[in-house]
Protein backbone atom coordinates (compact mmCIF):
# COMPACT_ATOMS: atom_id res chain seq x y z
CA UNK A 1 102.95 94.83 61.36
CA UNK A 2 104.09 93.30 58.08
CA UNK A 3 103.29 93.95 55.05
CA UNK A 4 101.53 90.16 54.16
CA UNK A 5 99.25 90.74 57.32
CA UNK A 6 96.13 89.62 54.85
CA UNK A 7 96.96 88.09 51.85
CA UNK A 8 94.52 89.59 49.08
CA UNK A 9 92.02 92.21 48.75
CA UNK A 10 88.79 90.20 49.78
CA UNK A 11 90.60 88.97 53.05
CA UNK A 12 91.84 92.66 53.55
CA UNK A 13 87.43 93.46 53.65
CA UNK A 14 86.19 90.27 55.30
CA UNK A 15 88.77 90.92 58.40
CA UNK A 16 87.22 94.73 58.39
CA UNK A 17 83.71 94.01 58.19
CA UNK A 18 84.20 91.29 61.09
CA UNK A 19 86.95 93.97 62.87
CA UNK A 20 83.35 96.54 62.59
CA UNK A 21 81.15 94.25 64.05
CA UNK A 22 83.11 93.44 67.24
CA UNK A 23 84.13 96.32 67.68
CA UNK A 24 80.54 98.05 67.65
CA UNK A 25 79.88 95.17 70.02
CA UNK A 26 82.56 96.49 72.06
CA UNK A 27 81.08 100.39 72.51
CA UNK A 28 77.96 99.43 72.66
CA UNK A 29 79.21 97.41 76.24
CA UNK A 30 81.49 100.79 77.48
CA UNK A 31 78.07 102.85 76.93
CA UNK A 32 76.04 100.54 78.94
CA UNK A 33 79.20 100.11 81.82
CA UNK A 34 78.06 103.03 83.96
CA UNK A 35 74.24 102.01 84.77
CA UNK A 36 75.95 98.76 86.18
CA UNK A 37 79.20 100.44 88.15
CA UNK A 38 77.89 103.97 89.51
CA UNK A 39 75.75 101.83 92.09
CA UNK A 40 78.56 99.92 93.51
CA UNK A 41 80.73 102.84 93.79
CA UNK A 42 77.76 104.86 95.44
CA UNK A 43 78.08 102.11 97.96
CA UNK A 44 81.69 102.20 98.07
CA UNK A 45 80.88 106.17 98.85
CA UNK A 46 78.90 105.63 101.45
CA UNK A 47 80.75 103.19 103.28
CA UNK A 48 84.22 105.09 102.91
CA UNK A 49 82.37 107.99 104.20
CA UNK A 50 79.78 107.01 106.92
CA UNK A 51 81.33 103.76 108.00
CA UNK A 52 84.97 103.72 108.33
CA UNK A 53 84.80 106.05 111.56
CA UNK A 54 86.99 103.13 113.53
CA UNK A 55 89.56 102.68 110.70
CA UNK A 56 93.00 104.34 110.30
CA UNK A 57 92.19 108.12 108.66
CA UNK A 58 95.56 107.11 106.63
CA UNK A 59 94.27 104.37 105.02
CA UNK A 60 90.68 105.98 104.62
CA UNK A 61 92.59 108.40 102.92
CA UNK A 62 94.63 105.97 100.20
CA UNK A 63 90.74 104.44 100.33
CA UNK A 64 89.11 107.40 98.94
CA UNK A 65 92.10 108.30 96.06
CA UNK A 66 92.05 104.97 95.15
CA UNK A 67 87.88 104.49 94.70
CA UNK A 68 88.31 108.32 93.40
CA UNK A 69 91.15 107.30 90.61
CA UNK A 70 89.28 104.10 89.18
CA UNK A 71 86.01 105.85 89.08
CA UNK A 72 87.15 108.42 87.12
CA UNK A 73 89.36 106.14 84.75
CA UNK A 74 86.32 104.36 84.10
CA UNK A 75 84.23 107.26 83.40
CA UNK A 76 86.45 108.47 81.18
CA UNK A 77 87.34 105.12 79.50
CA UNK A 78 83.40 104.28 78.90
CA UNK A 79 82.36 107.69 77.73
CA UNK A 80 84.53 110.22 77.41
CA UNK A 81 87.64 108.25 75.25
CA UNK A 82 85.99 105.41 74.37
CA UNK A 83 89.36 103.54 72.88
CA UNK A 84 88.59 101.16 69.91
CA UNK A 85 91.45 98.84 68.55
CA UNK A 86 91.80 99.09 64.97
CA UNK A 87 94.19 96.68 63.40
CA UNK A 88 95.86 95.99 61.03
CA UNK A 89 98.08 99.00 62.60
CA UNK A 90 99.30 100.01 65.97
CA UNK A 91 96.47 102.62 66.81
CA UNK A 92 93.58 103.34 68.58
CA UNK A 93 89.96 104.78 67.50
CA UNK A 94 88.92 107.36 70.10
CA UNK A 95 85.08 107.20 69.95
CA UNK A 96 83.69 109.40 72.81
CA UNK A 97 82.50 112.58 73.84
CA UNK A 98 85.78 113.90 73.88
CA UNK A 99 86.20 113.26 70.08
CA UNK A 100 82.51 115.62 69.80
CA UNK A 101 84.93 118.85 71.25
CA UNK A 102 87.78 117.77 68.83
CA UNK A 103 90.30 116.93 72.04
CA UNK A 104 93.15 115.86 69.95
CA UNK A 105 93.11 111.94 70.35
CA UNK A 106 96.44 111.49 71.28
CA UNK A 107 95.84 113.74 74.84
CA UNK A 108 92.88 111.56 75.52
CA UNK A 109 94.76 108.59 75.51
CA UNK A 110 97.59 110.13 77.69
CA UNK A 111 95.16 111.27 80.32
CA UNK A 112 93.43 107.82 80.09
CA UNK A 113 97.50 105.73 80.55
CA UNK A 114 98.06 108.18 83.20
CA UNK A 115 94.91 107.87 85.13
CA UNK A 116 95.45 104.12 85.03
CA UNK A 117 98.81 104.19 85.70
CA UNK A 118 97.92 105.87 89.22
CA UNK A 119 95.58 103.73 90.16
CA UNK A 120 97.74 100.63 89.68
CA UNK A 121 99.68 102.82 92.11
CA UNK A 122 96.94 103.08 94.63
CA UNK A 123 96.57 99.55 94.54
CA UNK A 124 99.89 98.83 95.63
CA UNK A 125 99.62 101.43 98.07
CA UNK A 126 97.05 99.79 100.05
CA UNK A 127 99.13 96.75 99.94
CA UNK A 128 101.74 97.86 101.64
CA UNK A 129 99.46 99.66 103.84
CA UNK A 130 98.22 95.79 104.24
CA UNK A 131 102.01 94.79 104.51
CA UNK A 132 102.59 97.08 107.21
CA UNK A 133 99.48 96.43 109.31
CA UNK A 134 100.04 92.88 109.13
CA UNK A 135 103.78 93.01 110.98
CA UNK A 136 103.48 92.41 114.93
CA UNK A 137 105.02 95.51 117.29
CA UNK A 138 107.45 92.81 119.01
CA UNK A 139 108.57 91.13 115.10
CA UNK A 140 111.54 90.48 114.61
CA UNK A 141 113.50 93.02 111.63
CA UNK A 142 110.12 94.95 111.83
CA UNK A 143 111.65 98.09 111.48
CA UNK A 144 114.04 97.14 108.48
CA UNK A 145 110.87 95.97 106.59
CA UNK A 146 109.09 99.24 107.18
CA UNK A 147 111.65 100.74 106.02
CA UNK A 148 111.77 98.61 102.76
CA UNK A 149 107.85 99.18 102.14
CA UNK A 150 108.59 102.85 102.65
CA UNK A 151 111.08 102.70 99.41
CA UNK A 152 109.41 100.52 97.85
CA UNK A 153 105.63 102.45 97.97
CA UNK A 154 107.87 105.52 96.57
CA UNK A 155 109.75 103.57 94.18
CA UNK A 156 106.53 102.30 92.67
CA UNK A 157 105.11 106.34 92.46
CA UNK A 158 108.29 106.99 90.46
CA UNK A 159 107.61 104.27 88.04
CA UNK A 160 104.59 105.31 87.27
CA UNK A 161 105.35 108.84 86.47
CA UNK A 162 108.03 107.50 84.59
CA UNK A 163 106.24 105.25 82.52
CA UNK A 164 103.55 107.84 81.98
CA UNK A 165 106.03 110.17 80.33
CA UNK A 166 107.67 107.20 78.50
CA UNK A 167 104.66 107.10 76.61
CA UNK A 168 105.38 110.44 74.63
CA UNK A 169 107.72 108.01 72.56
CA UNK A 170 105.06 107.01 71.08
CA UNK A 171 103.94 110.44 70.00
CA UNK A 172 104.64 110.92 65.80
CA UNK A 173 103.77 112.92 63.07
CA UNK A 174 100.14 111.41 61.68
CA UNK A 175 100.18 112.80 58.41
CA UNK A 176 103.61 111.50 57.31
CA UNK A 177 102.81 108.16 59.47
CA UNK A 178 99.61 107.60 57.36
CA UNK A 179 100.71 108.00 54.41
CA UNK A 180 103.45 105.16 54.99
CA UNK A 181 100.89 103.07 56.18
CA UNK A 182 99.07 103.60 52.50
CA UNK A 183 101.66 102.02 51.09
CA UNK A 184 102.30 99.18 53.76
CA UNK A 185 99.21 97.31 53.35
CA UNK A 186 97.07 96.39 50.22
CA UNK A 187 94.10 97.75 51.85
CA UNK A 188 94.68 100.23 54.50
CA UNK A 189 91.79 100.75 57.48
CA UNK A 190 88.86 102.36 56.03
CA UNK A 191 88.94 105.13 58.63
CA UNK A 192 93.05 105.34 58.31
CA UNK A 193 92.48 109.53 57.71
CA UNK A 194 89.96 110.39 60.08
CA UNK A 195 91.62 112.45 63.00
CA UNK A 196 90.31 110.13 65.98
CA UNK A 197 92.32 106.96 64.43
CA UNK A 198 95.95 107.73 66.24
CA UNK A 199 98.57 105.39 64.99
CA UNK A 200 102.23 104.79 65.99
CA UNK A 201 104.76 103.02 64.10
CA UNK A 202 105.65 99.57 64.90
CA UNK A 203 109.18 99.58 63.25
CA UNK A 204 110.21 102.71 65.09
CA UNK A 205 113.00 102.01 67.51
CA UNK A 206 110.88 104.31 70.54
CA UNK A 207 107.97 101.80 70.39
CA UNK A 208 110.38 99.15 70.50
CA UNK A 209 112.02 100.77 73.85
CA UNK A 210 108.43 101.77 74.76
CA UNK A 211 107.68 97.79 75.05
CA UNK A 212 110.37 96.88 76.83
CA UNK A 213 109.78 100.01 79.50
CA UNK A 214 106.38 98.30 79.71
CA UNK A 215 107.40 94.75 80.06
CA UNK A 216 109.24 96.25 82.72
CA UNK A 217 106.55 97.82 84.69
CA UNK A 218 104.68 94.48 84.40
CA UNK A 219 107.79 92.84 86.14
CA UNK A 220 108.22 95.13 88.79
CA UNK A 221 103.94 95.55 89.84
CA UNK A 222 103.77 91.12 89.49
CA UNK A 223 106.90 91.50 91.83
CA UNK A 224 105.15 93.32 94.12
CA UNK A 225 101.97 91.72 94.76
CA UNK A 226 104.02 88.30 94.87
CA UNK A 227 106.41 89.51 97.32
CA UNK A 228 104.49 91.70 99.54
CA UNK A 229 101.84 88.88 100.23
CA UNK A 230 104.93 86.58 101.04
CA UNK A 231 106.21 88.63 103.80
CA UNK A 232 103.08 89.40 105.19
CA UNK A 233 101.98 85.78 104.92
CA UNK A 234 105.28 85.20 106.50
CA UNK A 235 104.94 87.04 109.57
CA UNK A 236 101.65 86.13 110.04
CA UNK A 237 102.63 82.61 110.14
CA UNK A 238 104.93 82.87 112.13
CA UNK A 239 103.23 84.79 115.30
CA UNK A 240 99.74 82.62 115.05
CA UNK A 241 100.58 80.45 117.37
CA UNK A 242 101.15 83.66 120.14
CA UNK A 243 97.46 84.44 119.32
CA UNK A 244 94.13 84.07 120.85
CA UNK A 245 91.93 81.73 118.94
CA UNK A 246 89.75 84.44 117.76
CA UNK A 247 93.21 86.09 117.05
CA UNK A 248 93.89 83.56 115.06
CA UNK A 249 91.04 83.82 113.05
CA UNK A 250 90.82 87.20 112.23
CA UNK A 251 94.73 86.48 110.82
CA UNK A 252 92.76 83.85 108.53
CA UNK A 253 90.77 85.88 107.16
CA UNK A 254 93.09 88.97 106.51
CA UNK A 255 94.67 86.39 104.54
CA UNK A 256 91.49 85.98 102.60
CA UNK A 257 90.72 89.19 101.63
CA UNK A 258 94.37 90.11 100.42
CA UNK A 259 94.59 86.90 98.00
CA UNK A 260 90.92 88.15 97.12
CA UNK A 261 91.97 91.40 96.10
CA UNK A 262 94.95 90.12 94.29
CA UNK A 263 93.04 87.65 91.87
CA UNK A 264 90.93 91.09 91.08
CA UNK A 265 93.97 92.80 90.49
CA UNK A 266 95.49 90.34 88.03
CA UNK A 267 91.94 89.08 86.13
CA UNK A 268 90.96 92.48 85.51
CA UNK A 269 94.21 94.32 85.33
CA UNK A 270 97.63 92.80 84.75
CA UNK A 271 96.23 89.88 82.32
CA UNK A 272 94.86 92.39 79.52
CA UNK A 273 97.71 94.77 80.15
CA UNK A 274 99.76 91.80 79.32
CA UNK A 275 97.77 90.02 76.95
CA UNK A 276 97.61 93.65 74.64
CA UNK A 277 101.41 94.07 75.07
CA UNK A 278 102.10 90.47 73.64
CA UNK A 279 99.51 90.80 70.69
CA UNK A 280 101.48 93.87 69.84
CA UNK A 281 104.49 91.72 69.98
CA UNK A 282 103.21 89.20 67.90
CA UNK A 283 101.00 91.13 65.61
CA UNK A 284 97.96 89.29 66.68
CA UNK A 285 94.82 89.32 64.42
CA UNK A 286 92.02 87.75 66.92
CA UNK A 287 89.88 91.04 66.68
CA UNK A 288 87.08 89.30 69.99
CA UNK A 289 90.47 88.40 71.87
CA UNK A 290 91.35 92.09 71.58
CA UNK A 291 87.99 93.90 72.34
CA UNK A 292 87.72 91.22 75.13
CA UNK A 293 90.50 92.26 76.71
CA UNK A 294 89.61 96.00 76.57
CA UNK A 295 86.10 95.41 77.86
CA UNK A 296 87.64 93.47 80.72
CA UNK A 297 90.46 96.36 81.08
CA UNK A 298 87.52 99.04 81.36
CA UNK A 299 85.90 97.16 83.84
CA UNK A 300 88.91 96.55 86.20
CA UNK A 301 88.18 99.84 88.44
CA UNK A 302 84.49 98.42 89.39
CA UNK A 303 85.85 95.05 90.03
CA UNK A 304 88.30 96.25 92.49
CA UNK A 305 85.87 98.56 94.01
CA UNK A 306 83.43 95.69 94.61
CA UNK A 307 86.34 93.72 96.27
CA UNK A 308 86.72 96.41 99.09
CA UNK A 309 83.49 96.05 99.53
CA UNK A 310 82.80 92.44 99.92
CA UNK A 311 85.92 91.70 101.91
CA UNK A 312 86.99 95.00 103.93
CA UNK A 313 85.70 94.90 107.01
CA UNK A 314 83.72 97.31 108.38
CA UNK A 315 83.16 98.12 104.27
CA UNK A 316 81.74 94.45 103.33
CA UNK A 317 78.23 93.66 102.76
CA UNK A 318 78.19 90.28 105.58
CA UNK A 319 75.29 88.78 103.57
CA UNK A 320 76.94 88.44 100.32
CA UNK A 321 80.41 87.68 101.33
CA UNK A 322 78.87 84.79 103.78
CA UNK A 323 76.71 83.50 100.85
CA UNK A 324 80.05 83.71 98.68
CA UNK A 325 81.83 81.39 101.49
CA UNK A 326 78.56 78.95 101.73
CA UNK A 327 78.96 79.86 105.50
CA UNK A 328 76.01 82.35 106.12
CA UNK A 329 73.96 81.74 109.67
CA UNK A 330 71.45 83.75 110.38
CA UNK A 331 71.17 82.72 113.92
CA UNK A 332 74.87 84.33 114.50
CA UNK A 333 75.44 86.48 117.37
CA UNK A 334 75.76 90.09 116.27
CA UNK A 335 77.65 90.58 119.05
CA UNK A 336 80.07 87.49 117.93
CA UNK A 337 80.09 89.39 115.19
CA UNK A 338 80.99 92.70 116.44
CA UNK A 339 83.65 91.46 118.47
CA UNK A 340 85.54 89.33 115.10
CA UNK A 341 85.05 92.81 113.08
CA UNK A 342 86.92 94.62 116.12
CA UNK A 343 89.77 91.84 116.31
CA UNK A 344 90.02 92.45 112.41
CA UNK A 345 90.21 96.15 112.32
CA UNK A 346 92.72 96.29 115.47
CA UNK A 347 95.02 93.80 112.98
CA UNK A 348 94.90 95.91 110.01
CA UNK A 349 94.20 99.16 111.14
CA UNK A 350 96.05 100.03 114.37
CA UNK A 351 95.98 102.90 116.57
């Protein structure tokens, strides 16, 4: 940040007192996320554990760590760290019940990164579970691109971890950092000294090599879930017309549900992870744009969740995702039904 962020005292308390307000706005929401969440992943729960009997045990498996990851990121996002943006610095408030034991705040907010660093993992994990799946046995280069996915699902695992640990650059001495920032800024945040506020300095050349490690991750997870649907799309496309009708079909919809789950991924995901690391870039001041994007952030495991439920088959609800496609009929065939479920599950999930 520079040092004419505000230009005068009364500015300097106006931008608090609104910075207070929206951000008190903000916790209130993360308290209140839970009552609205725990039921859908109770149904997630239920449906990875009583009705997946059919599907691959692998990919019930990468099912249950990734439901397991974002429950617990969100649980410990809404009440246990509780992260409030406090600008004019580079920092974050920690505000929850971890702050009550006097957990240092910059641990929490490692254990947070890292628990959302693994489930962006997950995610990608299931797509090239989805990438895999969606090859035919008699495709042409099949092998070659399981191979690839193979690299690439441990390639992503590495970045992660690696990116986790990159964030100890931002690790610094608060005392000495504080009392810079005292001098920075006419009027320094009112809670600049107490121990939850964690700061990092924004003219330090780690958080400038922090930013660019993380503008790298961004790269390489938007590569992914652009490339992986390609190929799959690809050889999807390209076998359709070898298919049964109902074949067909099924191929349609597997479509469906992975551009589905890939608008979830980027709304609730990738656009506030980017959106945060280009206000830090451009020392942005819009305190609702910020606590906006956190809310949505916290909320990203839920969404997801809710995805596998609507549009995995045998894990959907069939009422709600046929009201969501204006198509419901309740004079359908269950057995119609039954049949275009099995088709599915022998496309993604073979034997």
């Amino acid at each position: 940040m520079s040092e004419n962020f505000l230009p005068d005292n009364r500015s300097y308390y106006t931008f608090y007192k609104e910075q207070t307000t929206w951000n008190n706005y903000y916790k209130y929401a993360c308290h209140f996320i839970p009552l609205f969440t725990v039921p859908i992943y109770a149904e997630a729960l239920y449906c990875i554990l009583y009705k997946c009997k059919p599907l691959s045990p692998k990919y019930v498996a990468m099912l249950q760590l990734n439901m397991f990851f974002h429950f617990l990121g969100e649980v410990f996002w809404s009440t246990m760290l509780v992260p409030v943006i406090v600008l004019p610095c580079v920092g974050l408030s920690v505000e929850g019940l971890w702050s009550v034991l006097h957990i240092p705040g910059k641990y929490q907010i490692f254990i947070v990164v890292a628990i959302l660093q693994f489930n962006t993992a997950t995610i990608t994990h299931l797509l090239i579970y989805r990438l895999k799946f969606a090859i035919p046995p008699d495709a042409k280069y099949r092998k070659y691109v399981k191979l690839s996915a193979d690299v690439a699902k441990i390639f992503i695992y590495f970045t992660v971890i690696f990116c986790t640990c990159a964030f100890s650059l931002l690790n610094e001495d608060q005392g000495s950092l504080k009392n810079r920032i005292m001098q920075k800024f006419l009027v320094p945040p009112p809670n600049l000294w107490d121990d939850r506020y964690v700061l990092t300095d924004r003219d330090r050349a780690n958080f400038q090599l922090f930013l660019y490690i993380t503008i790298g991750e961004i790269v390489v997870f938007v590569a992914n879930i652009i490339i992986i649907p390609i190929i799959a799309f690809h050889y999807l496309s390209a076998h359709r017309t070898e298919k049964s009708d109902r074949l067909a079909k099924a191929h349609k919809k597997t479509l469906q549900v992975l551009i589905f789950q890939l608008a979830i991924y980027c709304l609730f995901h990738l656009l506030p992870m980017v959106c945060l690391t280009c206000s830090a870039i451009s020392e942005a001041r819009n305190v609702i744009f910020l606590s906006l994007g956190m809310l949505i952030w916290a909320l990203h495991g839920s969404a997801y969740t809710l995805t596998l439920i609507l549009a995995n088959k045998p894990l959907h609800l069939e009422y709600v995702f046929c009201c969501i496609l204006c198509n419901f009929s309740p004079k359908t065939p269950n057995i119609g039904r039954r049949r275009e479920s099995s088709v599915i599950q022998k496309i993604d999930f073979p034997t």
